[in-house]
Protein backbone atom coordinates (compact mmCIF):
# COMPACT_ATOMS: atom_id res chain seq x y z
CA UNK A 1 -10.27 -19.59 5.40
CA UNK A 2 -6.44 -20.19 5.49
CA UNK A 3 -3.72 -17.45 6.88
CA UNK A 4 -1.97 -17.94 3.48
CA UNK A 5 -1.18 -15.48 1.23
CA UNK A 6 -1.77 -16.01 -2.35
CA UNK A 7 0.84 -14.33 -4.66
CA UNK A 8 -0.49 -14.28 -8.09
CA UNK A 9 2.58 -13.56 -10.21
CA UNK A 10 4.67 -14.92 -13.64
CA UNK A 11 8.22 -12.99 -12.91
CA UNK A 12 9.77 -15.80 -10.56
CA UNK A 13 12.52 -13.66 -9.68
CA UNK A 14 9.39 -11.19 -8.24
CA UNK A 15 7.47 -13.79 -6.72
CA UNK A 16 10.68 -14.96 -4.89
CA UNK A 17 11.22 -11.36 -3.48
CA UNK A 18 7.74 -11.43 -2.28
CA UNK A 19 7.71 -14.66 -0.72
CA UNK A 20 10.86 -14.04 1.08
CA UNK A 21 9.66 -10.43 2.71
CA UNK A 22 6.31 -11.71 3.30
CA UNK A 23 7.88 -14.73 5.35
CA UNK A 24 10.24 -12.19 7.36
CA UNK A 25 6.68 -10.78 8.39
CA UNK A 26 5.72 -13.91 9.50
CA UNK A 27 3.21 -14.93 6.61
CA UNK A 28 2.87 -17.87 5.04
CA UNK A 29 2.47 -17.68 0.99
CA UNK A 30 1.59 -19.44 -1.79
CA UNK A 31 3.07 -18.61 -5.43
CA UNK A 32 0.78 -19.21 -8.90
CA UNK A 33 2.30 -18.04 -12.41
CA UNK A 34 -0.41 -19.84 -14.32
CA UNK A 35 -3.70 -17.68 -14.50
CA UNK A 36 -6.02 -20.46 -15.28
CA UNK A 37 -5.03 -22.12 -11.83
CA UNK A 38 -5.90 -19.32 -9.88
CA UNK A 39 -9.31 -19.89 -9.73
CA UNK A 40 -9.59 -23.33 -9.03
CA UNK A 41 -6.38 -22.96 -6.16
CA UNK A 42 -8.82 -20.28 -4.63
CA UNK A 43 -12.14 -22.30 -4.50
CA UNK A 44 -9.98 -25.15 -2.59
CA UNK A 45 -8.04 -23.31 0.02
CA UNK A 46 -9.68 -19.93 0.41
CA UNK A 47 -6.50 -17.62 1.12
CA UNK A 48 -6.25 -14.96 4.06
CA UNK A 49 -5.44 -12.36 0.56
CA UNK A 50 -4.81 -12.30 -2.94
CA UNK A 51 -1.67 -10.31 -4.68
CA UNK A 52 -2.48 -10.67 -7.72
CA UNK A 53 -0.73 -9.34 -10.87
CA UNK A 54 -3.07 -8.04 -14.03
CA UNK A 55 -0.73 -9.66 -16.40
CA UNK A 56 -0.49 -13.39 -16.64
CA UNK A 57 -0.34 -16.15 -18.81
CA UNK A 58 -3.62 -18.44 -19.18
CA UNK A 59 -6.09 -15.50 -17.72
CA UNK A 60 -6.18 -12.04 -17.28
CA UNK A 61 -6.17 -11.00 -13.67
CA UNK A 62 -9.08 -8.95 -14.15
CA UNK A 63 -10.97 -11.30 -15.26
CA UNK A 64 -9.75 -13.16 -12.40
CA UNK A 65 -10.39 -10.74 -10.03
CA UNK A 66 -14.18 -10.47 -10.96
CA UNK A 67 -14.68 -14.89 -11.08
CA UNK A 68 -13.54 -14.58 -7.89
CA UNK A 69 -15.66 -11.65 -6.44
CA UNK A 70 -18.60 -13.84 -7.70
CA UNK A 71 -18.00 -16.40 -5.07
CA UNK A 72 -15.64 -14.88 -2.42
CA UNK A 73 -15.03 -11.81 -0.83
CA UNK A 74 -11.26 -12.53 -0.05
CA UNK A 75 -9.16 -9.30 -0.21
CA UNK A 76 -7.55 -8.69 -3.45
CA UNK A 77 -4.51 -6.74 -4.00
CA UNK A 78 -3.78 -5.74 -7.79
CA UNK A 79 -0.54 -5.28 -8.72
CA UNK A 80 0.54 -3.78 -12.22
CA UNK A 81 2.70 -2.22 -15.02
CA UNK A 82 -0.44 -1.02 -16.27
CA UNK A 83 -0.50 2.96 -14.79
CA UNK A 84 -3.73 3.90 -17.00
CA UNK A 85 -6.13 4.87 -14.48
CA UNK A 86 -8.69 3.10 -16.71
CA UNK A 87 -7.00 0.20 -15.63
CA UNK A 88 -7.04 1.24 -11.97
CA UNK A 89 -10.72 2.27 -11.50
CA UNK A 90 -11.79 -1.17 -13.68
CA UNK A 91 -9.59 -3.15 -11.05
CA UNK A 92 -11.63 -1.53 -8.68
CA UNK A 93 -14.65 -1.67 -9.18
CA UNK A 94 -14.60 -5.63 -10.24
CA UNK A 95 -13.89 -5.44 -6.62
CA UNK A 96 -10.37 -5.29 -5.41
CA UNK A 97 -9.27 -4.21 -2.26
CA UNK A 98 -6.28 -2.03 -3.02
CA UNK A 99 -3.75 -1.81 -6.16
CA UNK A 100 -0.16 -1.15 -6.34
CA UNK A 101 1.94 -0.11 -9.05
CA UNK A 102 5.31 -1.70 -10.51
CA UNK A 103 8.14 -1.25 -9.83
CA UNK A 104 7.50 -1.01 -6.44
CA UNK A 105 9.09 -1.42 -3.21
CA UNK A 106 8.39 -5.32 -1.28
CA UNK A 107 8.48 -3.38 2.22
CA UNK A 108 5.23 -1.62 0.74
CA UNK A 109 3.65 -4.53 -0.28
CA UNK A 110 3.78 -5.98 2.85
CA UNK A 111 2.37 -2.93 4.74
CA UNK A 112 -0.19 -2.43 1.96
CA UNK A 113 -0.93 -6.42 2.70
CA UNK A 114 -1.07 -5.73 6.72
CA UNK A 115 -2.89 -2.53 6.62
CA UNK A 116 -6.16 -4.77 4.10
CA UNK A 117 -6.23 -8.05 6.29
CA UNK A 118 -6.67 -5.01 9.46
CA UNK A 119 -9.60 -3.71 7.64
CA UNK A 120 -10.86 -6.89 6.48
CA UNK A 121 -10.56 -8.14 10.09
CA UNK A 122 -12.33 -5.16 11.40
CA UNK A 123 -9.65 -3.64 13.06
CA UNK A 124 -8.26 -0.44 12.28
CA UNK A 125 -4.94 0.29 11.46
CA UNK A 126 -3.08 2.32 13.91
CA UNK A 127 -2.86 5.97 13.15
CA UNK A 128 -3.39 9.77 14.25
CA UNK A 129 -6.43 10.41 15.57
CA UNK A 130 -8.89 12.77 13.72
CA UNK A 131 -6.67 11.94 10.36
CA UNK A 132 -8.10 9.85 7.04
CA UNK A 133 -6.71 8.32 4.63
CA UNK A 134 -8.23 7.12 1.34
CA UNK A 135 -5.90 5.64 -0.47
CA UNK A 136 -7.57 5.24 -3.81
CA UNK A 137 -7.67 8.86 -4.45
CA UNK A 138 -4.55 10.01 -2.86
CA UNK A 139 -7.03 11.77 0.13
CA UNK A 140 -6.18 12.78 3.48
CA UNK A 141 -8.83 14.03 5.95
CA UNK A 142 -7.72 16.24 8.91
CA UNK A 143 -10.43 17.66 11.38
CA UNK A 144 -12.87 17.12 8.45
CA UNK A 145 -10.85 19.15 6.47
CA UNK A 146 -9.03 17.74 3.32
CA UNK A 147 -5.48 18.83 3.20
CA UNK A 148 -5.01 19.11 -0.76
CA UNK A 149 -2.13 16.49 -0.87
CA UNK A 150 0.50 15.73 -3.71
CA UNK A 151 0.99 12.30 -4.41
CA UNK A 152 4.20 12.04 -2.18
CA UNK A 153 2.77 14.34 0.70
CA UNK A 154 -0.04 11.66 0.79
CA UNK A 155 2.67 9.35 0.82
CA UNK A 156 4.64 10.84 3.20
CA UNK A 157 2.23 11.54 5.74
CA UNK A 158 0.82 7.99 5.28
CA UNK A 159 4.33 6.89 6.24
CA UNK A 160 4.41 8.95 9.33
CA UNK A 161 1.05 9.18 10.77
CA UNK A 162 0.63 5.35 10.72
CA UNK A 163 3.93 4.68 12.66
CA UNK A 164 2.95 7.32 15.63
CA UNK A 165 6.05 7.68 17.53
CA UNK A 166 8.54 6.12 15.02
CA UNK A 167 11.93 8.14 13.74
CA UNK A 168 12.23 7.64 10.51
CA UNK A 169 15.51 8.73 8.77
CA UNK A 170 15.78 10.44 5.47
CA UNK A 171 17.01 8.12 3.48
CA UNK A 172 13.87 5.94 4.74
CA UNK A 173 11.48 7.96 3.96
CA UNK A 174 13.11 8.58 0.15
CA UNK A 175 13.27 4.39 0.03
CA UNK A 176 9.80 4.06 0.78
CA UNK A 177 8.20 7.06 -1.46
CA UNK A 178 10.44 7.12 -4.54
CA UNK A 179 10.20 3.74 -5.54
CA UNK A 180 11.55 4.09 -9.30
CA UNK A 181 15.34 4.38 -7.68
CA UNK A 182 15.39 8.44 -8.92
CA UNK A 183 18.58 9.96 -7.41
CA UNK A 184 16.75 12.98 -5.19
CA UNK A 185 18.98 15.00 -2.66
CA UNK A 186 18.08 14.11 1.15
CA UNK A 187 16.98 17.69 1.55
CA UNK A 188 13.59 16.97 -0.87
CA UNK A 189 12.11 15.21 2.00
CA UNK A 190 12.28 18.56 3.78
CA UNK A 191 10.83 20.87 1.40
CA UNK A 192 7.99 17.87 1.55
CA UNK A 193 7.59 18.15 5.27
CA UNK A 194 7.62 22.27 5.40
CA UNK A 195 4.46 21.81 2.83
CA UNK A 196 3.47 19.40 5.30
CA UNK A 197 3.77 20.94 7.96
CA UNK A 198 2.08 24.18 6.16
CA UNK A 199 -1.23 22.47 5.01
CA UNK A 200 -1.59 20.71 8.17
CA UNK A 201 -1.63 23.88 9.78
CA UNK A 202 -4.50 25.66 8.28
CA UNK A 203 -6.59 22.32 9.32
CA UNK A 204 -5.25 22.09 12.86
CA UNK A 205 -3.69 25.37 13.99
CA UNK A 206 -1.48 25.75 16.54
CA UNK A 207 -0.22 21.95 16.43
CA UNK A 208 3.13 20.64 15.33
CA UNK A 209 2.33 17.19 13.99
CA UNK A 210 5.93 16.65 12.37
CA UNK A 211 8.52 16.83 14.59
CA UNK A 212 11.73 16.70 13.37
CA UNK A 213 15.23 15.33 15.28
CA UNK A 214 18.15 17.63 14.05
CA UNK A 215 20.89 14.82 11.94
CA UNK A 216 18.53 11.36 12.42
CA UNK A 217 14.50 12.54 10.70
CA UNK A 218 10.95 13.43 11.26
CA UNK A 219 8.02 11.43 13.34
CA UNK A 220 4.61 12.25 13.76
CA UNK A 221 3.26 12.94 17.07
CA UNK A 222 -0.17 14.14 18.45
């Protein structure tokens, strides 16, 4: 198997961004637009992952996705337009790894890319102890206890509790969870972190998880 990352995509102008933040992390990449090469570009080099995009020209990436779980168990990374959860669950159970929607943001494609080669290298990503995430179903486990998350609390605490220690500033935190570009006022984030703060509480009482830095943002420490 090579350390290359396969990115499965038709927009050039996409594929470009890609390439270039994946490089910045120090990956190598490959680009395909054609879906009918994918298969056979696979079988020869055997990539490190797959990004790979559900609409193509040639062949669908689903079908893609499930000729290649019949002979590989590379980690694949769906991205799409396609926000059906039909479309989601199908994706995952031919067998990929993870799926992301468009538009999204290229800094959370490559720590969506990071955090599946760590699990597909055994390793586990670091992280609060005693705290899950499942990712699929927008889950997070504290003590045993699930915390009832919104889409952007999960998102939000995903951010936090897998950078232990890191500041990270408002307008951060609204980059990385509102993806679309919506104009939301900086003070959002912390109506998000007092229901945070609120739900993590009942699960682990006495314990301040969030802490926040008055003028700069919020980190999570245990």
């Amino acid at each position: 198997m090579s350390d290359v990352i396969l990115i499965v995509e038709d927009e050039l102008k996409l594929a470009s961004v890609l390439t270039d933040y994946l490089h910045q992390a120090g990956l190598e990449t490959q680009c395909l637009g054609d879906g009918l090469a994918v298969v056979p570009w696979v079988k020869e080099h055997q990539p490190a992952l797959i990004l790979l995009d559900l609409m193509l020209p040639g062949k669908d990436g689903l079908e893609i996705c499930k000729e290649i779980r019949s002979f590989s168990p590379t980690p694949i990374i769906i991205t799409t337009a396609k926000v059906e959860e039909i479309d989601r669950l199908l994706g995952l159970e031919l067998g990929a790894d993870d799926y992301i929607c468009k538009p999204f943001s290229p800094r959370e494609v490559v720590a969506r890319i990071k955090a599946v080669l760590r699990r597909s290298a055994g390793g586990d990503p670091p992280g609060a102890k005693g705290l899950v995430f499942d990712e699929f179903r927008y889950r997070a486990i504290l003590n045993g206890r699930d915390l009832d998350l919104t889409a952007v609390e999960f998102k939000l605490l995903n951010i936090l509790a897998t950078n232990l220690g890191r500041i990270f500033g408002r307008q951060q935190l609204m980059d990385l969870i509102y993806q679309d570009q919506r104009i939301v006022s900086d003070r959002t984030i912390d109506s998000h972190i007092k229901k945070l703060r609120k739900k993590i509480a009942v699960a682990s009482p006495g314990k301040e998880y969030i802490q926040s830095f008055y003028g700069v943002g919020y980190k999570f420490e245990q």
